[in-house]
N, C-alpha and C. Protein backbone atom coordinates (compact mmCIF):
# COMPACT_ATOMS: atom_id res chain seq x y z
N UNK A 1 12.99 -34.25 16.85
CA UNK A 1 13.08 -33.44 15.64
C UNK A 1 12.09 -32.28 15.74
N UNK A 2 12.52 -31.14 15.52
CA UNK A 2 11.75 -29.55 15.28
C UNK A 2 10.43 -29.82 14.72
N UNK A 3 9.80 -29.23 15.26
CA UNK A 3 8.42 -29.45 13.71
C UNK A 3 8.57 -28.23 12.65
N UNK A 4 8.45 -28.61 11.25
CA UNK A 4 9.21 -27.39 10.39
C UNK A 4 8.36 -26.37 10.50
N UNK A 5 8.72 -25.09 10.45
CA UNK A 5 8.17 -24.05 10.34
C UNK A 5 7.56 -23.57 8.94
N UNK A 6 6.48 -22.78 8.78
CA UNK A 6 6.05 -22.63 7.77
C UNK A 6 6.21 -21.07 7.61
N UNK A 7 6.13 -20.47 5.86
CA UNK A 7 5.85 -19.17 6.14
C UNK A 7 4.99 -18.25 6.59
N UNK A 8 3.90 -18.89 7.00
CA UNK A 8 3.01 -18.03 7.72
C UNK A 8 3.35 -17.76 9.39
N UNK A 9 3.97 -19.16 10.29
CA UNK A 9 4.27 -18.84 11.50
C UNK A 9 5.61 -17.95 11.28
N UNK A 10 6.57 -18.34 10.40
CA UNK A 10 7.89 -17.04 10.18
C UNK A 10 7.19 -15.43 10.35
N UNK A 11 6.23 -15.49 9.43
CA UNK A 11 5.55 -13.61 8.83
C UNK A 11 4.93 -13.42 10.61
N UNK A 12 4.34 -14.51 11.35
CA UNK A 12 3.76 -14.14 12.42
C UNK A 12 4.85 -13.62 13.54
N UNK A 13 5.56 -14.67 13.75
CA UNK A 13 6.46 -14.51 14.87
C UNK A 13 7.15 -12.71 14.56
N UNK A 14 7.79 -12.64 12.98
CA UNK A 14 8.18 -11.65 12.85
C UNK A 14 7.30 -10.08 13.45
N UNK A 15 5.96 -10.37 12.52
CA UNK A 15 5.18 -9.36 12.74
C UNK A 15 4.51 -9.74 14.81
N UNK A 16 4.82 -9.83 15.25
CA UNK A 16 4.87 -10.08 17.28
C UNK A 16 5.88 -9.52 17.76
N UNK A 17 6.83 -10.14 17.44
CA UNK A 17 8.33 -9.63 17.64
C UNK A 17 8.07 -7.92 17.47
N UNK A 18 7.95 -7.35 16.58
CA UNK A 18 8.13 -5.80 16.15
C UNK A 18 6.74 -4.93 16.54
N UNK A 19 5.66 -5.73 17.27
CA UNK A 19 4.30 -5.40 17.65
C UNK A 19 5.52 -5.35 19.25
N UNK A 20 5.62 -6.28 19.71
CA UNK A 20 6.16 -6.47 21.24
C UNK A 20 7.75 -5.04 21.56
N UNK A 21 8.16 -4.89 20.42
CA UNK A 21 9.30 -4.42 20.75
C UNK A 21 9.74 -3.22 20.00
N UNK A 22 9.13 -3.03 19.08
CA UNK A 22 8.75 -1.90 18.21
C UNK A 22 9.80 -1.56 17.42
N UNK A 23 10.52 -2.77 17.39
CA UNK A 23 11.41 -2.57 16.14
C UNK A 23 12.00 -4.19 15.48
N UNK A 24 12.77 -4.28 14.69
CA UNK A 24 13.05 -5.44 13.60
C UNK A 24 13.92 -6.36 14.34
N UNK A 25 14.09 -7.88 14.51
CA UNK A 25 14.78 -8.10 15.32
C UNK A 25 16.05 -8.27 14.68
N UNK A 26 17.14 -8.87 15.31
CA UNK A 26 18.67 -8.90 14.62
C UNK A 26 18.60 -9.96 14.09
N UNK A 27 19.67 -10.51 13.42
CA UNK A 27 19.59 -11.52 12.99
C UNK A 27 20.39 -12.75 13.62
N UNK A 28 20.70 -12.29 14.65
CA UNK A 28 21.19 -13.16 15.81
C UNK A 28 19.37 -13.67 16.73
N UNK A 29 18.95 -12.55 16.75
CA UNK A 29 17.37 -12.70 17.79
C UNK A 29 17.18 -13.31 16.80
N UNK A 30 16.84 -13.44 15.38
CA UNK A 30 16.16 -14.20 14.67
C UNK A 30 15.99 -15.66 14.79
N UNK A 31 17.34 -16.53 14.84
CA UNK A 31 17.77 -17.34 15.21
C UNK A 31 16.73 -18.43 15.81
N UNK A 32 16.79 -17.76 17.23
CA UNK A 32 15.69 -17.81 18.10
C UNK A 32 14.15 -17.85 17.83
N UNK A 33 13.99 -16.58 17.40
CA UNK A 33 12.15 -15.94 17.41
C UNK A 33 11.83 -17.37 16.07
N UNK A 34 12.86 -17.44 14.70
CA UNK A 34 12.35 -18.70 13.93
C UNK A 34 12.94 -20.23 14.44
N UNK A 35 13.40 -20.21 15.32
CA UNK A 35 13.45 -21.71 16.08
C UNK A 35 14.73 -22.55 14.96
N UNK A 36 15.54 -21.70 14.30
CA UNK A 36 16.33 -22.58 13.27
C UNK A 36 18.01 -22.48 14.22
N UNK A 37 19.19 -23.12 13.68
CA UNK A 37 20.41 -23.28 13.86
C UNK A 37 21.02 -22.47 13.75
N UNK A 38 21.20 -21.23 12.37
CA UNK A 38 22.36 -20.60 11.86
C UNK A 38 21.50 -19.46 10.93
N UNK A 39 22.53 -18.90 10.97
CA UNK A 39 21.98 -17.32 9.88
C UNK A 39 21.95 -17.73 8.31
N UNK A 40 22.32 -18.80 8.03
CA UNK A 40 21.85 -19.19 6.96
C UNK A 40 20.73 -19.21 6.37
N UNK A 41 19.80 -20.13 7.36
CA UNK A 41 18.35 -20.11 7.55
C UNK A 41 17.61 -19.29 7.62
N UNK A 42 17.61 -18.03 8.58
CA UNK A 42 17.79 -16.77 8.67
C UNK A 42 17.77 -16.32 7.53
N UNK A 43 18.71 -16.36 6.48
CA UNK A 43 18.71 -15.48 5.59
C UNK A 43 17.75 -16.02 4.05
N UNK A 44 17.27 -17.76 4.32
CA UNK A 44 16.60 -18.49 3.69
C UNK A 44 15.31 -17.45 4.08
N UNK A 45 14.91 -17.58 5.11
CA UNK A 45 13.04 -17.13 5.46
C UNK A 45 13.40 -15.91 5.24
N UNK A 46 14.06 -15.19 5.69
CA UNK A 46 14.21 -13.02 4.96
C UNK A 46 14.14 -12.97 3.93
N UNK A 47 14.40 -14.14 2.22
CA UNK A 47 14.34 -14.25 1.34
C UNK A 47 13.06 -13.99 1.06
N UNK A 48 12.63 -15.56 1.81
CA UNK A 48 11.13 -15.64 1.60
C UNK A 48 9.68 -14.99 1.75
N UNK A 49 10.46 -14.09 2.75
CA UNK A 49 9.39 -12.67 3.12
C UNK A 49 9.39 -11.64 2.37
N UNK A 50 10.20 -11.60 1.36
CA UNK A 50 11.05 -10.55 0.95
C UNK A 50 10.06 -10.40 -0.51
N UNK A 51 9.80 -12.01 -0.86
CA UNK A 51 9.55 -11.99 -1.97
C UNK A 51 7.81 -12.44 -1.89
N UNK A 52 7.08 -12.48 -0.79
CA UNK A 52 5.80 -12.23 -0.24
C UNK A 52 5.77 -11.28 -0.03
N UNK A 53 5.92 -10.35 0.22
CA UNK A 53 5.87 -8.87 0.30
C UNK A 53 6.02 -8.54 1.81
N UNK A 54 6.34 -9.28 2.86
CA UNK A 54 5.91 -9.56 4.09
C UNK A 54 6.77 -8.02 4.81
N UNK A 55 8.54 -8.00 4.14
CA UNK A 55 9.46 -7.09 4.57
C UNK A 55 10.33 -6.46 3.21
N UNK A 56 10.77 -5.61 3.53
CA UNK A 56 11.79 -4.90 2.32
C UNK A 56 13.15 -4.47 3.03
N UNK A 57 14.11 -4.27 1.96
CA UNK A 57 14.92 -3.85 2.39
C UNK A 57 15.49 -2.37 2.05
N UNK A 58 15.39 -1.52 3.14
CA UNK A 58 15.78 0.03 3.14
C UNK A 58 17.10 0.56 2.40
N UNK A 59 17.24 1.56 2.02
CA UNK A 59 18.32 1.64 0.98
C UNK A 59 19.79 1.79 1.71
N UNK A 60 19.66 1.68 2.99
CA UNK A 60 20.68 1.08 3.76
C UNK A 60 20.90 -0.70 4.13
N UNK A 61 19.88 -0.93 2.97
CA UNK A 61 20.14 -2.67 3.34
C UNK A 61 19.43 -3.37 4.44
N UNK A 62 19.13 -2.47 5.24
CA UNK A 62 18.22 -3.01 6.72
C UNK A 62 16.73 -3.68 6.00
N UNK A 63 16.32 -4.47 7.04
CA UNK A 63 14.77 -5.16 6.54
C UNK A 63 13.68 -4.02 7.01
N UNK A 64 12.80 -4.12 7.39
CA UNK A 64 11.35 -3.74 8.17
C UNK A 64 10.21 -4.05 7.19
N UNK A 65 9.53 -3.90 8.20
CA UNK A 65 7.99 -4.80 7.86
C UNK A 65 7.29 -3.78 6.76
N UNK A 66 6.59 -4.83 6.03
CA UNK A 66 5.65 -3.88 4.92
C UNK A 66 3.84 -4.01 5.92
N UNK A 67 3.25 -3.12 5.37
CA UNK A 67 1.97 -3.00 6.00
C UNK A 67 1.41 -4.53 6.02
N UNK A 68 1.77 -5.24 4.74
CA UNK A 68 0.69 -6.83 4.54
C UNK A 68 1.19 -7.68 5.82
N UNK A 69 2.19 -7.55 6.62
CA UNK A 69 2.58 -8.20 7.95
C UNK A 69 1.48 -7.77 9.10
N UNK A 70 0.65 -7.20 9.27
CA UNK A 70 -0.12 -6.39 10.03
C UNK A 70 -2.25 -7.12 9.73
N UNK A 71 -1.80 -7.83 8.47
CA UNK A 71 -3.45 -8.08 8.17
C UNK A 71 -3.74 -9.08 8.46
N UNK A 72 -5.01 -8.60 8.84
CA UNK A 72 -5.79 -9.77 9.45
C UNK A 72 -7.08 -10.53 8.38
N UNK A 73 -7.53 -11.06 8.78
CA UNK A 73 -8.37 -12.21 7.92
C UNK A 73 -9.96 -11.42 7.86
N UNK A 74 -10.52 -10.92 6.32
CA UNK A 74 -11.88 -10.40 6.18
C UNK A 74 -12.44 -11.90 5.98
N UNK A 75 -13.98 -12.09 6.82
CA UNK A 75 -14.28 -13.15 6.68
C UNK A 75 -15.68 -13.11 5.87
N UNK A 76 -15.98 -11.96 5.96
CA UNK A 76 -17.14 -11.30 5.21
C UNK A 76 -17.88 -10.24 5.82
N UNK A 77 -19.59 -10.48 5.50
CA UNK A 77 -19.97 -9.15 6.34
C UNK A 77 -20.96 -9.72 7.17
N UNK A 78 -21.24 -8.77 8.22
CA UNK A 78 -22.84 -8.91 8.83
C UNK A 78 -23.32 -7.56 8.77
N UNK A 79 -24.87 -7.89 8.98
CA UNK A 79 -25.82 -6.87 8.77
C UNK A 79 -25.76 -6.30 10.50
N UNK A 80 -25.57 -4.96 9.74
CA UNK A 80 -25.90 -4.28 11.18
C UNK A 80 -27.81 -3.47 11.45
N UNK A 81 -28.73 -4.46 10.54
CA UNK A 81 -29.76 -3.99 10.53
C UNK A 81 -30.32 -4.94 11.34
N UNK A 82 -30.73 -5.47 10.14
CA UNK A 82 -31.77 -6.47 10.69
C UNK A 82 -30.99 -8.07 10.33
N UNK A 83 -31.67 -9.34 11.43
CA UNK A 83 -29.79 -10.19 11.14
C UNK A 83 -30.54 -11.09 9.78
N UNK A 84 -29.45 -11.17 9.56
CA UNK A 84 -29.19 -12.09 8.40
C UNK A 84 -28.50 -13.26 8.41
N UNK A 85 -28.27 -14.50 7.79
CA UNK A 85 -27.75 -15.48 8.12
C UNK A 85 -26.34 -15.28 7.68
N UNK A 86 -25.60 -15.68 8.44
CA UNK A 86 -23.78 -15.26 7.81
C UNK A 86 -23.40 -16.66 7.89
N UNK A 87 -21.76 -16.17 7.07
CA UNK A 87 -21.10 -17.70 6.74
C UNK A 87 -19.82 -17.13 7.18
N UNK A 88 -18.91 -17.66 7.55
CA UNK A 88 -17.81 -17.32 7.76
C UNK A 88 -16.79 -18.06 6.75
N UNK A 89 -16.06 -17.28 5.85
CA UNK A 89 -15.78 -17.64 4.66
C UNK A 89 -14.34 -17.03 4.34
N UNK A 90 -13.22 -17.05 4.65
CA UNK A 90 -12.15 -16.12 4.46
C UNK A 90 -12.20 -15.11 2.96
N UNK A 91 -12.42 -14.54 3.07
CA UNK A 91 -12.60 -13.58 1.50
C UNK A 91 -10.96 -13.26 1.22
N UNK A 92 -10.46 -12.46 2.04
CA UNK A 92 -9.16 -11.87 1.76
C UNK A 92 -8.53 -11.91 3.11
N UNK A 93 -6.98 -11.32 2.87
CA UNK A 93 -6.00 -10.74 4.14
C UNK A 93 -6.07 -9.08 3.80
N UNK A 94 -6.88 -8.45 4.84
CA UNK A 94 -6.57 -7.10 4.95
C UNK A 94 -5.66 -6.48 5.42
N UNK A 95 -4.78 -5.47 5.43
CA UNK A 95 -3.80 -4.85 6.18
C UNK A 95 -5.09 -3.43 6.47
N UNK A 96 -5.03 -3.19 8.03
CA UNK A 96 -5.60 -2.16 8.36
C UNK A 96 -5.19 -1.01 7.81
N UNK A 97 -3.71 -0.72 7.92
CA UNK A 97 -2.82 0.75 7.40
C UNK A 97 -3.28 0.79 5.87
N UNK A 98 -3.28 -0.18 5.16
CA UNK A 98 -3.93 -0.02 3.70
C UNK A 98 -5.50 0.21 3.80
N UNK A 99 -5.83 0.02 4.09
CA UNK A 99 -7.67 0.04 4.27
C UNK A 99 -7.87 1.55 5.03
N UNK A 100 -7.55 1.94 5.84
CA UNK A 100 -7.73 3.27 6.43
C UNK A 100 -7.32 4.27 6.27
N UNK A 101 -5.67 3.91 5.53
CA UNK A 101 -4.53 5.37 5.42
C UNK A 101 -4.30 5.04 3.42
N UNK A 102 -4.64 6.25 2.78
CA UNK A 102 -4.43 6.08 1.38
C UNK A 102 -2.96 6.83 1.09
N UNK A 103 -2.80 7.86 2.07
CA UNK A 103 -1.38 8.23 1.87
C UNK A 103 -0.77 8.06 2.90
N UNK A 104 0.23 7.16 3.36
CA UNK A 104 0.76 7.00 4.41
C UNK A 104 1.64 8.20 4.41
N UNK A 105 2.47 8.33 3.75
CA UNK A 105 3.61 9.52 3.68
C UNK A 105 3.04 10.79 4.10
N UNK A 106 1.69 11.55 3.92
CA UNK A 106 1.38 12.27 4.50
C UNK A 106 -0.31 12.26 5.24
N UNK A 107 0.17 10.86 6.31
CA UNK A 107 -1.08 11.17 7.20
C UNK A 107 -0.21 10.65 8.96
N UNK A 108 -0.94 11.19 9.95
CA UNK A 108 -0.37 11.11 10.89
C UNK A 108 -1.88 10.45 11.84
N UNK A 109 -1.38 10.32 13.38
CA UNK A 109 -2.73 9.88 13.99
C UNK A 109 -2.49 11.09 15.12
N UNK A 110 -3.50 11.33 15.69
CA UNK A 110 -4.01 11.85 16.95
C UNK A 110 -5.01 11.10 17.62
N UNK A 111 -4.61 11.81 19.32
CA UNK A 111 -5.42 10.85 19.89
C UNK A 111 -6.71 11.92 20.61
N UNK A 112 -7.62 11.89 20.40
CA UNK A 112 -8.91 12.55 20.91
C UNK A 112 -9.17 12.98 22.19
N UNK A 113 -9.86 14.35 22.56
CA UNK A 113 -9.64 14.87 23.78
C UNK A 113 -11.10 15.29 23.69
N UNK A 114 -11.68 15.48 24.63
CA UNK A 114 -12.84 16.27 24.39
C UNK A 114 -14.11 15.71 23.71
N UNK A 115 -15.40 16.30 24.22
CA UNK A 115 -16.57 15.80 23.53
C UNK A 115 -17.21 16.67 21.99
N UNK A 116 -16.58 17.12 21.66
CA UNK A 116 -17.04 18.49 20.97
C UNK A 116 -17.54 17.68 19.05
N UNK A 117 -17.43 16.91 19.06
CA UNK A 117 -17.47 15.82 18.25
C UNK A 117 -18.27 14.73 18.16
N UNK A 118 -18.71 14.31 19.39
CA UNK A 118 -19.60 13.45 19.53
C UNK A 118 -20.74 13.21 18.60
N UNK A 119 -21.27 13.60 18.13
CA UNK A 119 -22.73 13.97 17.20
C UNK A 119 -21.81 13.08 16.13
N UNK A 120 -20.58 13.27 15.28
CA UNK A 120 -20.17 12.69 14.34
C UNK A 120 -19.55 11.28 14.60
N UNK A 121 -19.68 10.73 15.98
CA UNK A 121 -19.27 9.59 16.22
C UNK A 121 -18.17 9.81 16.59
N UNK A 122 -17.32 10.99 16.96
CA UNK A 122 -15.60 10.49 17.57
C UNK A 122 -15.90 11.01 19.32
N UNK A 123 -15.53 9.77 19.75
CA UNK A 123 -15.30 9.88 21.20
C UNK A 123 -14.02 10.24 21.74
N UNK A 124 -14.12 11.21 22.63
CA UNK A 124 -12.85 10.99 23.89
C UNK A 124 -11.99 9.74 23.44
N UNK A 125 -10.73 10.25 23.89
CA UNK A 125 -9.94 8.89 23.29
C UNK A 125 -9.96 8.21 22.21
N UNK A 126 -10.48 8.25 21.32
CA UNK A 126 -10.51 8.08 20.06
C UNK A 126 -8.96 8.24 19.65
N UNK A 127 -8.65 7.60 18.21
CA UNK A 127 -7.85 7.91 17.73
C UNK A 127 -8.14 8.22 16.41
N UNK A 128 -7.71 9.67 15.78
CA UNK A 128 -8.44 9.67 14.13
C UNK A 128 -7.06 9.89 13.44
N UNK A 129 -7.19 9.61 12.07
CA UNK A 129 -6.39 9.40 10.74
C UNK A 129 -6.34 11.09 10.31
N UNK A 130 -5.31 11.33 10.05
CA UNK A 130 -5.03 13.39 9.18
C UNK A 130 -4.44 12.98 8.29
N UNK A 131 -5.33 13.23 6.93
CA UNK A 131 -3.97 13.61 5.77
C UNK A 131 -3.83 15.14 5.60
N UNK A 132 -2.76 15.71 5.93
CA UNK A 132 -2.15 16.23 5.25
C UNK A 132 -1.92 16.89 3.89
N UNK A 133 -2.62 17.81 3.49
CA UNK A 133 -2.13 18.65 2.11
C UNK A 133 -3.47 18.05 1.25
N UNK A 134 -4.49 17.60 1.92
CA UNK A 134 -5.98 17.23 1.59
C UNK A 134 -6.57 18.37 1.63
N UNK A 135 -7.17 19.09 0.10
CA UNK A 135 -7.62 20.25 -0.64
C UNK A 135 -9.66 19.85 0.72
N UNK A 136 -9.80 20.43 1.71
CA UNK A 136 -10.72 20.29 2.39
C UNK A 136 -11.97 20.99 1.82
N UNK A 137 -12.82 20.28 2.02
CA UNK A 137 -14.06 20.43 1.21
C UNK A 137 -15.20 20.54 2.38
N UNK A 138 -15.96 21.73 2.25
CA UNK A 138 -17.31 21.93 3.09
C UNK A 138 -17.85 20.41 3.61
N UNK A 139 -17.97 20.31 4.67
CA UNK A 139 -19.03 19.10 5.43
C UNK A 139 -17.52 18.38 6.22
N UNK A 140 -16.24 18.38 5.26
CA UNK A 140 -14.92 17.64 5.98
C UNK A 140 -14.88 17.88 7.40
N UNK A 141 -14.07 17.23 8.07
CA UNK A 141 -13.87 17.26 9.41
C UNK A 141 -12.30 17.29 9.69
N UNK A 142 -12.00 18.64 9.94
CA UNK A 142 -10.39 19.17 9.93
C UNK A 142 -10.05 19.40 11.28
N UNK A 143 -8.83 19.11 11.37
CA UNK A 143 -7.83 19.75 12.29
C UNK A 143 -7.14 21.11 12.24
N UNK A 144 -7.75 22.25 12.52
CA UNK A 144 -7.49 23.48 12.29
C UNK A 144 -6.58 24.02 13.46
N UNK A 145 -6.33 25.29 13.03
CA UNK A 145 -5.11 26.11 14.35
C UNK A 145 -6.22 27.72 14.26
N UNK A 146 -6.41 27.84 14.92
CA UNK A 146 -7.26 29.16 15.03
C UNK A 146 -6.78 29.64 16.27
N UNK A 147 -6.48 30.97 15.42
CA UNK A 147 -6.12 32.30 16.34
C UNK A 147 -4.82 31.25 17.51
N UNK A 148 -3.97 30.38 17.26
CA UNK A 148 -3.13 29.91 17.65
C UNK A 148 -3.64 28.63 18.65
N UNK A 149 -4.64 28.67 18.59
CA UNK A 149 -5.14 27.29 19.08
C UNK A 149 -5.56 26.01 18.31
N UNK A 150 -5.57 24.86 18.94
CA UNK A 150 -5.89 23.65 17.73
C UNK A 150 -7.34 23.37 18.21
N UNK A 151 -7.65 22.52 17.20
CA UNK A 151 -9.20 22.09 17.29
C UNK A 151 -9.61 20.98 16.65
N UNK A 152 -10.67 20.38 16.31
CA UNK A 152 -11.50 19.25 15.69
C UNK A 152 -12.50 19.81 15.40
N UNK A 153 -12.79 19.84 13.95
CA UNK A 153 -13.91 20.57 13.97
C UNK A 153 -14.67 20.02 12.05
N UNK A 154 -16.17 20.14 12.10
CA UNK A 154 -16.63 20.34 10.50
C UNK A 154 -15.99 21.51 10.13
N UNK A 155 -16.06 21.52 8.44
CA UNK A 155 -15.40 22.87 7.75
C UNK A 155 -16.67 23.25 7.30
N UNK A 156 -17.33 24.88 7.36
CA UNK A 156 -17.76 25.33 6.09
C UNK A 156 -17.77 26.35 6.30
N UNK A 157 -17.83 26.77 4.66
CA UNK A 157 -17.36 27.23 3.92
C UNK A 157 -18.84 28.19 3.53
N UNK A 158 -18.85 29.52 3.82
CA UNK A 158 -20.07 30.61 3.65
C UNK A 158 -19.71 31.94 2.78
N UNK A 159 -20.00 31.53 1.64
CA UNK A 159 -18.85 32.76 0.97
C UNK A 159 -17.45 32.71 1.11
N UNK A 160 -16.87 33.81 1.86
CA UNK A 160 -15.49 33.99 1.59
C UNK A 160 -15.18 33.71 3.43
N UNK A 161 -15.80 33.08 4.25
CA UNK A 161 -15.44 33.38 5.58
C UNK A 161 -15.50 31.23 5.42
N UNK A 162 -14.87 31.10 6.78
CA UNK A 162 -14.91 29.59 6.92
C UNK A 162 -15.15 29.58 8.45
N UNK A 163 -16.30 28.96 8.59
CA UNK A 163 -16.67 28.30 9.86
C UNK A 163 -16.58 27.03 10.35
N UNK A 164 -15.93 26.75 11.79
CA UNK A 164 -15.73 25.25 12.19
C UNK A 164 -16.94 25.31 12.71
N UNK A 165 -17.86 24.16 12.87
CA UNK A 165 -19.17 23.43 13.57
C UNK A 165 -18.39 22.51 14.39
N UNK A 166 -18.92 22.51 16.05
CA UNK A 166 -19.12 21.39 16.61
C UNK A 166 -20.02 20.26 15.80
N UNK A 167 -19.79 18.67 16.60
CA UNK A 167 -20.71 17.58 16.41
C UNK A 167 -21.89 17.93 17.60
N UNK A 168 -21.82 19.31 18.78
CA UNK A 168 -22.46 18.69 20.07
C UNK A 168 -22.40 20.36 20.19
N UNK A 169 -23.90 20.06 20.50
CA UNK A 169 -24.89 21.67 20.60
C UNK A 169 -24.45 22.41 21.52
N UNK A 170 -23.44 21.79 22.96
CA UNK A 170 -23.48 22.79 23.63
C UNK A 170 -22.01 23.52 23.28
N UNK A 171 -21.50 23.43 21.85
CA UNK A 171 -20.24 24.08 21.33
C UNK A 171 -20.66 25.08 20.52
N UNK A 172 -20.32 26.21 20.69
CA UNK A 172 -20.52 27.58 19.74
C UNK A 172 -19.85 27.05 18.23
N UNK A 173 -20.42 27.41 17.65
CA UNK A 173 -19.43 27.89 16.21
C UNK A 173 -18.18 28.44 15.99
N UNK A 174 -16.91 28.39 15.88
CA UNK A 174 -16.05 29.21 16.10
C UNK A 174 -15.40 29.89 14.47
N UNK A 175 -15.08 31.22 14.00
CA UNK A 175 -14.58 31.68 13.65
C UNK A 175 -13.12 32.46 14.02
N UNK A 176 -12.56 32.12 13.01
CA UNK A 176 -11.10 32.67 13.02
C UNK A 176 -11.41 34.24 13.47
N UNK A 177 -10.76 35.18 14.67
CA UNK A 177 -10.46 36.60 14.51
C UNK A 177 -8.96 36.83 13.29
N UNK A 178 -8.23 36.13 13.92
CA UNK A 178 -7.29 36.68 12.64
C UNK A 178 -6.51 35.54 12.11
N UNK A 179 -6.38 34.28 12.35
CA UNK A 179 -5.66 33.53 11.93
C UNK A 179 -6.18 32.58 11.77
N UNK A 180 -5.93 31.20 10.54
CA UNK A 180 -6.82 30.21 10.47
C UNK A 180 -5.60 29.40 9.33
N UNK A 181 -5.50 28.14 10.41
CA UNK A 181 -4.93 27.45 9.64
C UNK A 181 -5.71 25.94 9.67
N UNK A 182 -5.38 25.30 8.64
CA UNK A 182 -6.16 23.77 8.14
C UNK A 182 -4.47 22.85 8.13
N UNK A 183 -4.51 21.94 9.37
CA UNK A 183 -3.76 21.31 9.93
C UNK A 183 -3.50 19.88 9.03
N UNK A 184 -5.24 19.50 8.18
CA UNK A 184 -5.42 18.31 7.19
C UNK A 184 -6.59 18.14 7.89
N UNK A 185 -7.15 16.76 7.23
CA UNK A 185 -8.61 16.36 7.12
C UNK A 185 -8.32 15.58 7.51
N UNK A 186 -9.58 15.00 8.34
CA UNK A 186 -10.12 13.39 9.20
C UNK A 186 -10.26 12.27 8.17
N UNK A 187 -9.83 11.36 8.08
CA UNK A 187 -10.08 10.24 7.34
C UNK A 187 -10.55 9.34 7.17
N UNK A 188 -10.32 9.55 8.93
CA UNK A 188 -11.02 7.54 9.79
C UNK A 188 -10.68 8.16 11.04
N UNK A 189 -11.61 7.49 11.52
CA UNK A 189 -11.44 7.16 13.55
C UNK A 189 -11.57 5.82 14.11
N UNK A 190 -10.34 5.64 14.87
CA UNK A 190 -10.05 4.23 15.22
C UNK A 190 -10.71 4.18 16.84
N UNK A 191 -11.41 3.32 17.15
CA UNK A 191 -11.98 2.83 18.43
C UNK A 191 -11.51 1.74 18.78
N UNK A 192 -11.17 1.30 20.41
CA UNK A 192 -10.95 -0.01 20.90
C UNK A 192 -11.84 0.00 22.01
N UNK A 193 -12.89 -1.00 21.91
CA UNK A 193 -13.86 -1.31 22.97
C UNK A 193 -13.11 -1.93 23.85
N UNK A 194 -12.41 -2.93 23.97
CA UNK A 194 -11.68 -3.90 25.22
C UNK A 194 -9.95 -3.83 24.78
N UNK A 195 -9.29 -2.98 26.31
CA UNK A 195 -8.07 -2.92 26.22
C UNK A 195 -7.58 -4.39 26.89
């Protein structure tokens, strides 16, 4: 006899499946990936995700995953000073895309080139968060188009002129000669120490 499946290994397998393959599986693969008989069942656990918030269905009827399929377990904090005694305590389920991106609809990622940044903490390879149609404010850290080139850069703002700052001294200041566009603002920068 099967050992029954629960909804948390269903939300897992699902959210692997679409990490591994980068899209929703059928409902024939389903079959399979939840270890059941018939699309019946199938359509029992799609219920059940449905109404955990796990997946939705697109206004063509199709499923895909909601961000809460993606979170992982906050267990609390540690001190990054001086140590402190910790407990490991499940507090919540975070979804990263909720915690980092406030407008998904208009933020995109890039992936980091260059040291010109460093001083503010974004490395080479980095990956940082842009929203989009974000009213940028002196000290922000924008993605600009100057004089038809792109960049990473602080914004400010000196009177009526706008200057990008490097994070790293050996970068000039750059001003627009004739064109200056604000691409959106930095939000977050994502790092992976071990691929």
């Amino acid at each position: 006899m099967k050992e029954k499946r629960s909804i948390q290994s269903i939300e897992r397998s699902m959210a692997a499946f679409f990490r591994d393959k980068r899209r929703m599986p059928t409902y024939a693969e389903m079959i399979d990936l939840f270890g059941v008989k018939s699309k019946s069942v199938v359509h029992f656990w799609i219920n059940k995700l449905i109404q955990k918030g796990v997946i939705e269905k697109d206004e063509t009827n199709h499923i895909r995953l909601t961000s809460t399929a993606f979170g992982i377990p906050l267990v609390g904090e540690v001190a990054a000073g001086f140590p402190s005694p910790a407990e490991e305590v499940l507090c919540d389920i975070m979804s990263i895309d909720e915690y980092l991106i406030t407008k998904p609809e208009s933020s995109f990622l890039l992936k980091v080139s260059g040291d010109s940044m460093i001083g503010a903490g974004i490395m080479e390879g980095d990956m940082v968060i842009i929203e989009k149609g974000k009213d940028p404010k002196t000290g922000d850290i924008v993605i600009a188009e100057v004089d038809g080139d792109w960049t990473m850069k602080y914004l400010h703002k000196k009177g009526k002129q706008i200057v990008l700052e490097a994070a790293n001294p050996k970068y000039p200041d750059i001003i627009a000669r004739t064109e200056l566009r604000i691409g959106g603002v930095v939000t977050a920068v994502i790092r992976k120490y071990h691929l």
